[in-house]
Protein backbone atom coordinates (compact mmCIF):
# COMPACT_ATOMS: atom_id res chain seq x y z
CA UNK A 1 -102.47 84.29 80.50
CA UNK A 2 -100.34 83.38 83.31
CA UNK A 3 -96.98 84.14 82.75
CA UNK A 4 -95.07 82.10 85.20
CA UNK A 5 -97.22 79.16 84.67
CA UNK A 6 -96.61 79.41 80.64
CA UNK A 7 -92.93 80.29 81.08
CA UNK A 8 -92.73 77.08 83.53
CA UNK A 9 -94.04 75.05 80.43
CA UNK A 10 -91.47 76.81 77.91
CA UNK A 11 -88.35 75.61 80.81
CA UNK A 12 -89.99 72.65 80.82
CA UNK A 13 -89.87 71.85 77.00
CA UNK A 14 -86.14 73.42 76.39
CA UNK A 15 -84.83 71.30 79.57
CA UNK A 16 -86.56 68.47 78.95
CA UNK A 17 -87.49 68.32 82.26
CA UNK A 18 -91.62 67.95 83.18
CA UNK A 19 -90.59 68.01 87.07
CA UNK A 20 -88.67 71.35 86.60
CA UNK A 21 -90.82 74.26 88.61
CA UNK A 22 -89.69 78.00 88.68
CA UNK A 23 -88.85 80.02 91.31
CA UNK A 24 -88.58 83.94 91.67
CA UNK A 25 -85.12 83.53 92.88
CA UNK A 26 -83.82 80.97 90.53
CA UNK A 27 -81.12 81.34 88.40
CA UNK A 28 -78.59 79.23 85.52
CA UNK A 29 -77.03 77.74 88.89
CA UNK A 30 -80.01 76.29 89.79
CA UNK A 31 -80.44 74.07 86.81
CA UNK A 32 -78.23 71.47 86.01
CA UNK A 33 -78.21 71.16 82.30
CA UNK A 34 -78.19 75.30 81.89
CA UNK A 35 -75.64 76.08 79.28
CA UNK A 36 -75.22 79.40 77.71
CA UNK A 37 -76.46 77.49 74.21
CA UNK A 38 -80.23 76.42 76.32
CA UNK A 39 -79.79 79.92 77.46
CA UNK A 40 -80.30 80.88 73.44
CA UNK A 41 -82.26 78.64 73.26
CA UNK A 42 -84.54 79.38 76.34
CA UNK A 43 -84.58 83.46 74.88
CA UNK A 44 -86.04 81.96 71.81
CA UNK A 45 -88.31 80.00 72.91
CA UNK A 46 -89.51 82.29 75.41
CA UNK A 47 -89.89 84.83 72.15
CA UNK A 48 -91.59 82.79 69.79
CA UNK A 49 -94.37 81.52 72.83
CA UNK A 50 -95.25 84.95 74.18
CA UNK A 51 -94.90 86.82 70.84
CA UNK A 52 -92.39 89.36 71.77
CA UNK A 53 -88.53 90.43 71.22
CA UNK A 54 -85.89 91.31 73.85
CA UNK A 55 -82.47 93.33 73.32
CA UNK A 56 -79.23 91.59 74.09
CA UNK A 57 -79.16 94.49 76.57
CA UNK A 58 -82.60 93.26 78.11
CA UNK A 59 -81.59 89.83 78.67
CA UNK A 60 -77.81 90.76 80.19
CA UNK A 61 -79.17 92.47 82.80
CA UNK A 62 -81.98 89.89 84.08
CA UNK A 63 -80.60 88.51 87.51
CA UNK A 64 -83.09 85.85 87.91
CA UNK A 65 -86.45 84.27 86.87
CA UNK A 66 -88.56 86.87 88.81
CA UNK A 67 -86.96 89.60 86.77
CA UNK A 68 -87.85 87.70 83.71
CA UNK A 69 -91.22 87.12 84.52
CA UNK A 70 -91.54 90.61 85.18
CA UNK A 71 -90.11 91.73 81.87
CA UNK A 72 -92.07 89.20 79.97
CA UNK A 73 -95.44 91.53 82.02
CA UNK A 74 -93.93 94.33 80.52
CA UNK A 75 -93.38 93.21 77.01
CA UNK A 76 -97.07 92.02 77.01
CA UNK A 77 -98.45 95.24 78.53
């Protein structure tokens, strides 16, 4: 499983965006319609696609995608 290119597909779906394509780097600012309720929603999906739970603690600290991605490794390790 490819992890960026699955969570691309899960941004995709909860922006509603098909043209939307992830970047290490990239963060709420970089998305226009990034609201702290598609945030939610974005942590949920992300949950329910890779089959795995993050602490509130988890998710405060990310500072961008990359970290995400890298977390998502982890949880799937």
């Amino acid at each position: 499983m490819n992890v960026k290119e699955t969570l691309t597909e899960v941004f995709q779906d909860v922006f509603d965006d098909d043209e939307l394509e992830l970047f290490d780097e990239m963060t709420a600012e970089d998305v226009e319609d990034w609201t702290s309720l598609t945030h939610i929603q974005l942590i949920v999906a992300v949950e329910k696609k890779f089959g795995v739970k993050f602490t509130t603690v988890e998710v405060m600290k990310l500072k961008n995608v990359g970290e995400f991605i890298t977390l998502i490794e982890k949880k799937l390790a």
